[in-house]
N, C-alpha and C. Protein backbone atom coordinates (compact mmCIF):
# COMPACT_ATOMS: atom_id res chain seq x y z
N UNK A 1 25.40 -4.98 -11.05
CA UNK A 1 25.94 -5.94 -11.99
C UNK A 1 25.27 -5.68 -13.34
N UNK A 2 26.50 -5.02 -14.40
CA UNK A 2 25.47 -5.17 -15.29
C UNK A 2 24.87 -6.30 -16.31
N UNK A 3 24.00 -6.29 -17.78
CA UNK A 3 23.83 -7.53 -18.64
C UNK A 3 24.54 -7.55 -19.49
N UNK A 4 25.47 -6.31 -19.82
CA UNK A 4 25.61 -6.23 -21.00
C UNK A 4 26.12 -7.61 -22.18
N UNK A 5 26.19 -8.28 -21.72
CA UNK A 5 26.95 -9.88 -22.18
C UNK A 5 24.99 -10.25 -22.60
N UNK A 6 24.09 -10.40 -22.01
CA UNK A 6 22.97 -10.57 -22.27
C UNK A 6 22.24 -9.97 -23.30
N UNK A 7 22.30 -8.79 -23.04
CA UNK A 7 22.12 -7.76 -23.79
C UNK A 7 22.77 -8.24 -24.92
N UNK A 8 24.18 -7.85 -25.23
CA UNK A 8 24.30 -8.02 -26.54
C UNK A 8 24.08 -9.41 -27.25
N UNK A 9 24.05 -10.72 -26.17
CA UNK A 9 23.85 -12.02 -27.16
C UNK A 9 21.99 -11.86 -27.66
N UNK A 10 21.31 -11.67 -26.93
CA UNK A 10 20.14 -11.25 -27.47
C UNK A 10 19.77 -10.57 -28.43
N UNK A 11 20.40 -9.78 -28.87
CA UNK A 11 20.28 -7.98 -29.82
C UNK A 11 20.79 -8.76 -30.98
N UNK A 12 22.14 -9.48 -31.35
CA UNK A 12 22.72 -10.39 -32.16
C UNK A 12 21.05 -11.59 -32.42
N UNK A 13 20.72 -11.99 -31.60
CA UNK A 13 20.13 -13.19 -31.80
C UNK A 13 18.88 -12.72 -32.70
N UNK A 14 18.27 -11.22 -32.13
CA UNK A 14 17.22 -11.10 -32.63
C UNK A 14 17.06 -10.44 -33.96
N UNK A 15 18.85 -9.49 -34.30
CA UNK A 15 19.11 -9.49 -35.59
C UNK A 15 19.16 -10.45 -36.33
N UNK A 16 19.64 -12.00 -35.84
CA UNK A 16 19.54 -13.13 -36.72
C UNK A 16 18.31 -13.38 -37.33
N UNK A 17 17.33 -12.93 -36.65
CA UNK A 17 15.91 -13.79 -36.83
C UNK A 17 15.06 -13.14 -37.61
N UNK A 18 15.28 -11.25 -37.76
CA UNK A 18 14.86 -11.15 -38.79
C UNK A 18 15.82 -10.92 -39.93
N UNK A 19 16.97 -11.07 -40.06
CA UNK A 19 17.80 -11.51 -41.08
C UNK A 19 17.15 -12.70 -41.75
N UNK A 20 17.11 -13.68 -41.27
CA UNK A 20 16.57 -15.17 -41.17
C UNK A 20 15.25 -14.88 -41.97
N UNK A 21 14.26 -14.21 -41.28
CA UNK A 21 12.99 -14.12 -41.59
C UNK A 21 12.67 -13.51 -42.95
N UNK A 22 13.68 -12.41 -43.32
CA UNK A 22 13.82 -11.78 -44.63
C UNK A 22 13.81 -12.74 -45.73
N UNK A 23 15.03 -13.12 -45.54
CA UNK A 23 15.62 -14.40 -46.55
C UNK A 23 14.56 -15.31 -46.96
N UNK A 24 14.33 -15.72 -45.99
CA UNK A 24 12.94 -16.90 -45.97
C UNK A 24 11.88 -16.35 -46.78
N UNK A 25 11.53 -14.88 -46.50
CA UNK A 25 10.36 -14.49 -47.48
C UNK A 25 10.79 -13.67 -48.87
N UNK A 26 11.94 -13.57 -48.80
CA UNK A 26 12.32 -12.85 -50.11
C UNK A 26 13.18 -14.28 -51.00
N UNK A 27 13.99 -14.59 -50.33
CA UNK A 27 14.83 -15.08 -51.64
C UNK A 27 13.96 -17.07 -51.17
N UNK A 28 13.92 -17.33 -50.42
CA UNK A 28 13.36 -18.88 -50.36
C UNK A 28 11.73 -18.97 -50.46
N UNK A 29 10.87 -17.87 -50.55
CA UNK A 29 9.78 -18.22 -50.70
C UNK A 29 9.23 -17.42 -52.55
N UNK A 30 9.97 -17.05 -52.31
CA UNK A 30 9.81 -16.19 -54.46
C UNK A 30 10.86 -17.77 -54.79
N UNK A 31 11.58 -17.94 -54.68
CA UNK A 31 12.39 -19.55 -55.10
C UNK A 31 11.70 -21.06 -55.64
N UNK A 32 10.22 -20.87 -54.32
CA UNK A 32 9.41 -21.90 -54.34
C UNK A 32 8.42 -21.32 -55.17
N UNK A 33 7.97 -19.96 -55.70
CA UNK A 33 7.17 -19.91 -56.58
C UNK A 33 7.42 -19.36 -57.37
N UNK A 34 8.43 -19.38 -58.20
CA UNK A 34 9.12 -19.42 -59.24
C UNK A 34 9.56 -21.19 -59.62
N UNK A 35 9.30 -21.93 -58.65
CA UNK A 35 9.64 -23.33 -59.12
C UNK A 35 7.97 -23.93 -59.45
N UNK A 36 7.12 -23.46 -58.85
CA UNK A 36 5.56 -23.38 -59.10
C UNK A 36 5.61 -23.07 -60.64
N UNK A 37 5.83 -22.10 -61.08
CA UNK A 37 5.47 -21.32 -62.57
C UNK A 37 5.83 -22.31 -63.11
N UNK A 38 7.33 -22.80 -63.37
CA UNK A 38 7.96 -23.63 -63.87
C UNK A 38 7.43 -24.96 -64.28
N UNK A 39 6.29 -25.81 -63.37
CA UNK A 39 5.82 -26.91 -63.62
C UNK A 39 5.13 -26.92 -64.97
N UNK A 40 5.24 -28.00 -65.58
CA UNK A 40 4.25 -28.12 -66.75
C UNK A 40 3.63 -29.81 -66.65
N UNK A 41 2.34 -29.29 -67.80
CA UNK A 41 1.63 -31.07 -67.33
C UNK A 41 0.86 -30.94 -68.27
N UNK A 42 0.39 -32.51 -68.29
CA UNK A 42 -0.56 -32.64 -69.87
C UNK A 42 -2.00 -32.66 -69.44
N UNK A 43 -2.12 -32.34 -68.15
CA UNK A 43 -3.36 -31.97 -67.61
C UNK A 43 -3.65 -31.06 -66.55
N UNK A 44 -5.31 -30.10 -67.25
CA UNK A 44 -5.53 -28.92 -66.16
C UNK A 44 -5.48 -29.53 -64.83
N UNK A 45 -5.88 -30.99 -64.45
CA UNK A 45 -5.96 -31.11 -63.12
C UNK A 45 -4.84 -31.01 -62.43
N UNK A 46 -3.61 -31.96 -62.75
CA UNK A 46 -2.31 -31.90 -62.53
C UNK A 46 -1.80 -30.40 -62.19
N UNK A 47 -2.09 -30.06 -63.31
CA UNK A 47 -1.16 -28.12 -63.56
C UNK A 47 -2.20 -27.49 -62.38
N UNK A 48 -3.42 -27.75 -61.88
CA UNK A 48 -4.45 -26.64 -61.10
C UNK A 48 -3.82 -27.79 -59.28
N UNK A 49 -3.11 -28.73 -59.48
CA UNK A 49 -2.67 -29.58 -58.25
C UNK A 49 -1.52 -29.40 -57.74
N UNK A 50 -0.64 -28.84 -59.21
CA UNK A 50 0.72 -28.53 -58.63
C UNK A 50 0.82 -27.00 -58.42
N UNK A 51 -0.02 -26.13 -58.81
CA UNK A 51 -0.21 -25.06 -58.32
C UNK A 51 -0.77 -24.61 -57.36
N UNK A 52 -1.70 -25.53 -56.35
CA UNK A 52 -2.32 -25.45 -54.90
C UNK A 52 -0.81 -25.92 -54.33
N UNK A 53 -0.56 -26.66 -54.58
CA UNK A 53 0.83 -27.20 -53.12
C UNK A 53 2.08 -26.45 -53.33
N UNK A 54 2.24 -25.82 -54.48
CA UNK A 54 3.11 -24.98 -55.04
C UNK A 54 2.87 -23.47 -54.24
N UNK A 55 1.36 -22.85 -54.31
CA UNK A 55 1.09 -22.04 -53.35
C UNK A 55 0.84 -22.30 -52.11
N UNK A 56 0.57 -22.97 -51.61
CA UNK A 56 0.45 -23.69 -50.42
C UNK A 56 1.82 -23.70 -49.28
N UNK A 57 3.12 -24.31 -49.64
CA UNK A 57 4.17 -23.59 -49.84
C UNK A 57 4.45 -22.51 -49.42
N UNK A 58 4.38 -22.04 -50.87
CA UNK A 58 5.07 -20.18 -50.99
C UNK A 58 3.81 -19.16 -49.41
N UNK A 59 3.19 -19.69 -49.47
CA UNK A 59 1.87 -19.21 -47.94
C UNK A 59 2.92 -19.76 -46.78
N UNK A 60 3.26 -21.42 -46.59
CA UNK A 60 3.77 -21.60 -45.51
C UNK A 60 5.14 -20.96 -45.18
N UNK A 61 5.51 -20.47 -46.02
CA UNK A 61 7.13 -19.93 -45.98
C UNK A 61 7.14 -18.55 -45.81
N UNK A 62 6.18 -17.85 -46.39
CA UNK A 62 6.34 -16.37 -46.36
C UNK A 62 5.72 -16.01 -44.72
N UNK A 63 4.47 -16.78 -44.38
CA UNK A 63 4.22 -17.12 -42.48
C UNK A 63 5.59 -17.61 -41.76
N UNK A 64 5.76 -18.50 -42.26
CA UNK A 64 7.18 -18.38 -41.25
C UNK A 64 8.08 -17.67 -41.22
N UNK A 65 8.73 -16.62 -41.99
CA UNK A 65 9.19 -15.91 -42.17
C UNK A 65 8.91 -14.44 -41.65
N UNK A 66 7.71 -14.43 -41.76
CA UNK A 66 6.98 -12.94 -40.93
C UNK A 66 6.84 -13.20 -39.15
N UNK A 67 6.77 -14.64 -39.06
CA UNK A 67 7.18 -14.99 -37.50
C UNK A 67 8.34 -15.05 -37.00
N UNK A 68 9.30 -15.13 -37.71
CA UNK A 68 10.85 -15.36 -37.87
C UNK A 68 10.81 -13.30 -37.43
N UNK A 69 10.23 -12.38 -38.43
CA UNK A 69 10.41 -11.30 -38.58
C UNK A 69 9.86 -10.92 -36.66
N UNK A 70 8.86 -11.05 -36.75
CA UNK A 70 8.06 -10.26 -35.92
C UNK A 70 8.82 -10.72 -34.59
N UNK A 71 9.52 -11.79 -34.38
CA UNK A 71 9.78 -12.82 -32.97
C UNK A 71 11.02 -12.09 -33.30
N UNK A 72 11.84 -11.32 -34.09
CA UNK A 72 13.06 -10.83 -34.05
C UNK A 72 13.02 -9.55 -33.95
N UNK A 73 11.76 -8.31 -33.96
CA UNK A 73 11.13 -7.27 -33.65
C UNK A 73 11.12 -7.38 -32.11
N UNK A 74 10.48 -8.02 -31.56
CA UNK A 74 9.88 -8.21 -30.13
C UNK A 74 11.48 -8.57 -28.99
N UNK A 75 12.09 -9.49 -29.53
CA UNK A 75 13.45 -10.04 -29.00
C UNK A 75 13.91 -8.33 -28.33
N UNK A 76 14.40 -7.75 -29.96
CA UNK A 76 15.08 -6.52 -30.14
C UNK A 76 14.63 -5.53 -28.89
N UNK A 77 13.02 -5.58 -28.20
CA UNK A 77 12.91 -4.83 -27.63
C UNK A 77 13.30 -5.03 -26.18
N UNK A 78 13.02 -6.69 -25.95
CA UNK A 78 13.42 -7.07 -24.86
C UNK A 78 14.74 -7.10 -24.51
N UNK A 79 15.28 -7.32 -25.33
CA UNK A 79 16.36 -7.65 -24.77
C UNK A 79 17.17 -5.41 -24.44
N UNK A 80 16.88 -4.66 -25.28
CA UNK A 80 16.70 -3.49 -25.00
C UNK A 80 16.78 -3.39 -23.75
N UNK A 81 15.57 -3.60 -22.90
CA UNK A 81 14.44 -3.31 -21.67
C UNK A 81 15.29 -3.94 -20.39
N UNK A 82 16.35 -5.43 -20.89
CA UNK A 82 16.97 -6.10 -19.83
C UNK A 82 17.40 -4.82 -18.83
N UNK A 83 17.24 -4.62 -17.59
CA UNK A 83 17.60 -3.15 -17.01
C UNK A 83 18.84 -4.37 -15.61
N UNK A 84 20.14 -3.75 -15.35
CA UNK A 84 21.08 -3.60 -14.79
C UNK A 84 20.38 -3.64 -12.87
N UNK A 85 21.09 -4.46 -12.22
CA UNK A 85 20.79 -4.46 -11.43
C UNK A 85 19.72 -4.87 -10.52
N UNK A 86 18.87 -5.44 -10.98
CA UNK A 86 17.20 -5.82 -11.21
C UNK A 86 17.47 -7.04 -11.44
N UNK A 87 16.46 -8.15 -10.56
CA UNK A 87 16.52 -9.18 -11.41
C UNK A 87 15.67 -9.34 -12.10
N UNK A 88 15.54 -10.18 -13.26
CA UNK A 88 14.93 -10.19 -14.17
C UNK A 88 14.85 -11.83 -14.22
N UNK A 89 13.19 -12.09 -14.56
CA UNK A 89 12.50 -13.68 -14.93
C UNK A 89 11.76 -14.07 -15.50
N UNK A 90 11.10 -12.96 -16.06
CA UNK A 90 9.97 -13.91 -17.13
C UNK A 90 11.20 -13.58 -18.88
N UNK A 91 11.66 -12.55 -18.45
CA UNK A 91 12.72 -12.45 -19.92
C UNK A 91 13.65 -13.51 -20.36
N UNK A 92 14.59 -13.63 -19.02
CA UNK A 92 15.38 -15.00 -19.20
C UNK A 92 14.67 -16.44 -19.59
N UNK A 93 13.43 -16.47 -19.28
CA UNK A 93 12.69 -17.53 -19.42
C UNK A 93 12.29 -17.53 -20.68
N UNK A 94 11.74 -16.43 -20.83
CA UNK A 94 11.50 -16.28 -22.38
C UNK A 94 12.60 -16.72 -23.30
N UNK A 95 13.66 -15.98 -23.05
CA UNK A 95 14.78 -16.35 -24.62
C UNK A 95 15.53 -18.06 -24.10
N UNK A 96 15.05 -18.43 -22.87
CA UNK A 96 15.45 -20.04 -22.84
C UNK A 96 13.99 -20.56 -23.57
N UNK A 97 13.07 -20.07 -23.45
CA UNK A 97 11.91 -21.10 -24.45
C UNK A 97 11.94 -20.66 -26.14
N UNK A 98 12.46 -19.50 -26.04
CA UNK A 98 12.65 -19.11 -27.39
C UNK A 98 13.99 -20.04 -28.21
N UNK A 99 15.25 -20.38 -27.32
CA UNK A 99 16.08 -21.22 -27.63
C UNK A 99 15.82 -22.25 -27.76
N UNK A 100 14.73 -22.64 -27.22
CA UNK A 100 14.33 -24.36 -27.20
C UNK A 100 13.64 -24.29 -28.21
N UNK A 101 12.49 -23.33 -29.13
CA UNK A 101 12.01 -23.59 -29.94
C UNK A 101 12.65 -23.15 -31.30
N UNK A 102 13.69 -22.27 -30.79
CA UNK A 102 14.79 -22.57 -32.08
C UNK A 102 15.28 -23.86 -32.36
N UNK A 103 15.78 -24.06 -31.47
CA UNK A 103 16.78 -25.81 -31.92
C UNK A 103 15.59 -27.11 -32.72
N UNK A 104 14.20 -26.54 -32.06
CA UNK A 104 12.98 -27.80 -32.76
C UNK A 104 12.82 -27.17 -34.29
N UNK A 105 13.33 -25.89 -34.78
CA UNK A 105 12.99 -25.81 -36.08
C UNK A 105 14.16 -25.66 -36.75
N UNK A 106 15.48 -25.89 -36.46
CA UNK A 106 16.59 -25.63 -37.12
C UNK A 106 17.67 -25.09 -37.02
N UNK A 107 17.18 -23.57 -35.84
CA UNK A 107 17.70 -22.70 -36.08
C UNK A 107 19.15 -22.20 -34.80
N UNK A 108 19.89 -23.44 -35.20
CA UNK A 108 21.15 -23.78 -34.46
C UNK A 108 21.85 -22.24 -33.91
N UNK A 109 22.25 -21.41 -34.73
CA UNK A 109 22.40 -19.97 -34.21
C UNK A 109 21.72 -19.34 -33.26
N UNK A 110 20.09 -19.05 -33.42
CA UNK A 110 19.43 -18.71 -33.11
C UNK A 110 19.57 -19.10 -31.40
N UNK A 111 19.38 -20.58 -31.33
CA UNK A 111 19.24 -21.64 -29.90
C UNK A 111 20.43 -21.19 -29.32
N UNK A 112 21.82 -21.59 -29.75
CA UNK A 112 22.72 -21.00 -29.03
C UNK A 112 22.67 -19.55 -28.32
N UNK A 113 22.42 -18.60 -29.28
CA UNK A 113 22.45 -17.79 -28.65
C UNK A 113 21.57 -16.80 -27.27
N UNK A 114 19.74 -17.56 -27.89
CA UNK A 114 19.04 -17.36 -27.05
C UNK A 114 19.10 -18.17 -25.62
N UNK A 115 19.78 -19.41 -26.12
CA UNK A 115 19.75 -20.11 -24.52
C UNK A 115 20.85 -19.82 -23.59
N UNK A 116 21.73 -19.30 -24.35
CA UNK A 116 23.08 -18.78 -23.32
C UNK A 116 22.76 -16.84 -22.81
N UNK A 117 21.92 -16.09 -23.55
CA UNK A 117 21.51 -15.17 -23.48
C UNK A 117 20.35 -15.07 -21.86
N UNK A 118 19.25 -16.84 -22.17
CA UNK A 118 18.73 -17.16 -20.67
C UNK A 118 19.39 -17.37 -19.67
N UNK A 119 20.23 -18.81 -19.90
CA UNK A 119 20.75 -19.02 -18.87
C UNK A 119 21.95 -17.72 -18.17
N UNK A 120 22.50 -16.73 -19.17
CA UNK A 120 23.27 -16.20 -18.36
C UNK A 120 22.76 -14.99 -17.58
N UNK A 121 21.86 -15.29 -18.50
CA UNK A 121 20.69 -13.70 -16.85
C UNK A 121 20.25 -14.62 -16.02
N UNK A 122 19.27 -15.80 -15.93
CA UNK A 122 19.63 -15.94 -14.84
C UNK A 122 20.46 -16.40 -13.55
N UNK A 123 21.26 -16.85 -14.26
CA UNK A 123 23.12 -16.87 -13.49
C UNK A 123 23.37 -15.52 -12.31
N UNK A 124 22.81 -14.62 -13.68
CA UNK A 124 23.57 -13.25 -12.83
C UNK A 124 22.10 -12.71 -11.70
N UNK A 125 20.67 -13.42 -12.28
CA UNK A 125 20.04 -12.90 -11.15
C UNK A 125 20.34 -13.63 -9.69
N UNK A 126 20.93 -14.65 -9.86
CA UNK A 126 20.87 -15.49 -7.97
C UNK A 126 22.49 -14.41 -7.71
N UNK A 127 23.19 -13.81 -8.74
CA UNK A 127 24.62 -12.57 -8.06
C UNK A 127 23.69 -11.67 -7.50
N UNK A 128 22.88 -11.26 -8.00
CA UNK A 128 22.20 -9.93 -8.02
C UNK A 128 21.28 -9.98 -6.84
N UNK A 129 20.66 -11.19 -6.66
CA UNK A 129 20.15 -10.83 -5.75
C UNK A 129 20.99 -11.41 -4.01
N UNK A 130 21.92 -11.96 -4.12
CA UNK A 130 22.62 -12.27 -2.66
C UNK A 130 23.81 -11.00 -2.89
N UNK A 131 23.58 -10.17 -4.00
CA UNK A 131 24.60 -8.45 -3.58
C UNK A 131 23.53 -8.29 -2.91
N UNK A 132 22.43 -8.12 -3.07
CA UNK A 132 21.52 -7.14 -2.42
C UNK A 132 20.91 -7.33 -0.94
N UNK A 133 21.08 -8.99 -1.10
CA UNK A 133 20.94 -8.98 0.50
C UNK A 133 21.83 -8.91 0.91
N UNK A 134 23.57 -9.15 0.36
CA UNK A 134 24.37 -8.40 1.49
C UNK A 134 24.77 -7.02 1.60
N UNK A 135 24.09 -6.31 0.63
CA UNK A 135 24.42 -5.08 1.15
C UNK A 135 23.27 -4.26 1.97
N UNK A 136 21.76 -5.05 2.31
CA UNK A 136 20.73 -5.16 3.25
C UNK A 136 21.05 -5.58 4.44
N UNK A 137 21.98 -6.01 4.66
CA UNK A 137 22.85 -6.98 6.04
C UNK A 137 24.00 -6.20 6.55
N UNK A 138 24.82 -5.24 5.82
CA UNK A 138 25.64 -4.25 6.17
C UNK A 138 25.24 -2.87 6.40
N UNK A 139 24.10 -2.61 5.67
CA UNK A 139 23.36 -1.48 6.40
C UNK A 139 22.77 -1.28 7.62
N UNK A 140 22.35 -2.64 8.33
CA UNK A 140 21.67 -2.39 9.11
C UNK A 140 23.02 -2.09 10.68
């Protein structure tokens, strides 16, 4: 039986994420500090206050974004590695916790696709594995 339905919702999902992850550090985190520069104030404290949370920010976004990157690196390989015929369980488990922690940060695409990417491997591992015991039961 093969994944290929797995396979490809995964490979899609994990292109999303560093698509996703790009964006986030190129065009939404240069956005937030370019809106940093922009502040003005009639005091160094103010201007040295809105430039800590202003960088502060542009730090938390360009990290999420390189996690966005790197968690869409790693996906890419796994989901690669899904091998035909085999069941497979810590992977499916993985892109169902990876879906669940998409949907807690936003990332509605992402969740869909990783949780239907879990649940449908392991769907196909309880096929995969009662082919194999019946074709262990006709051999003998």
């Amino acid at each position: 039986m093969n994944r290929k339905l797995e396979r490809r919702l995964a490979l899609i999902g994990s292109v999303w994420q560093v698509t996703s992850g790009l964006l986030t550090i190129f065009l939404y985190a240069t956005y937030i500090k370019g809106e940093g520069l922009k502040t003005s104030s009639n005091s160094i404290a103010k201007l040295e206050a809105a430039d800590s949370v202003f960088g502060s920010l542009y730090m938390f976004s360009v990290s999420f974004g390189m996690i966005f990157v790197i968690l869409g690196i790693l996906n890419f390989v796994l989901a690669r590695t899904l091998k035909d015929d085999q069941t497979e369980v810590k992977k499916p488990i993985w892109f169902i916790l990876l879906g669940l922690a998409s949907y807690f940060v936003m990332d509605i695409l992402g969740s869909i696709l990783f949780l239907s990417a879990g649940i449908l491997a392991l769907a196909k591992n309880k096929s995969i594995s009662k082919l194999a015991n019946y074709q262990v039961q006709n051999q003998q």
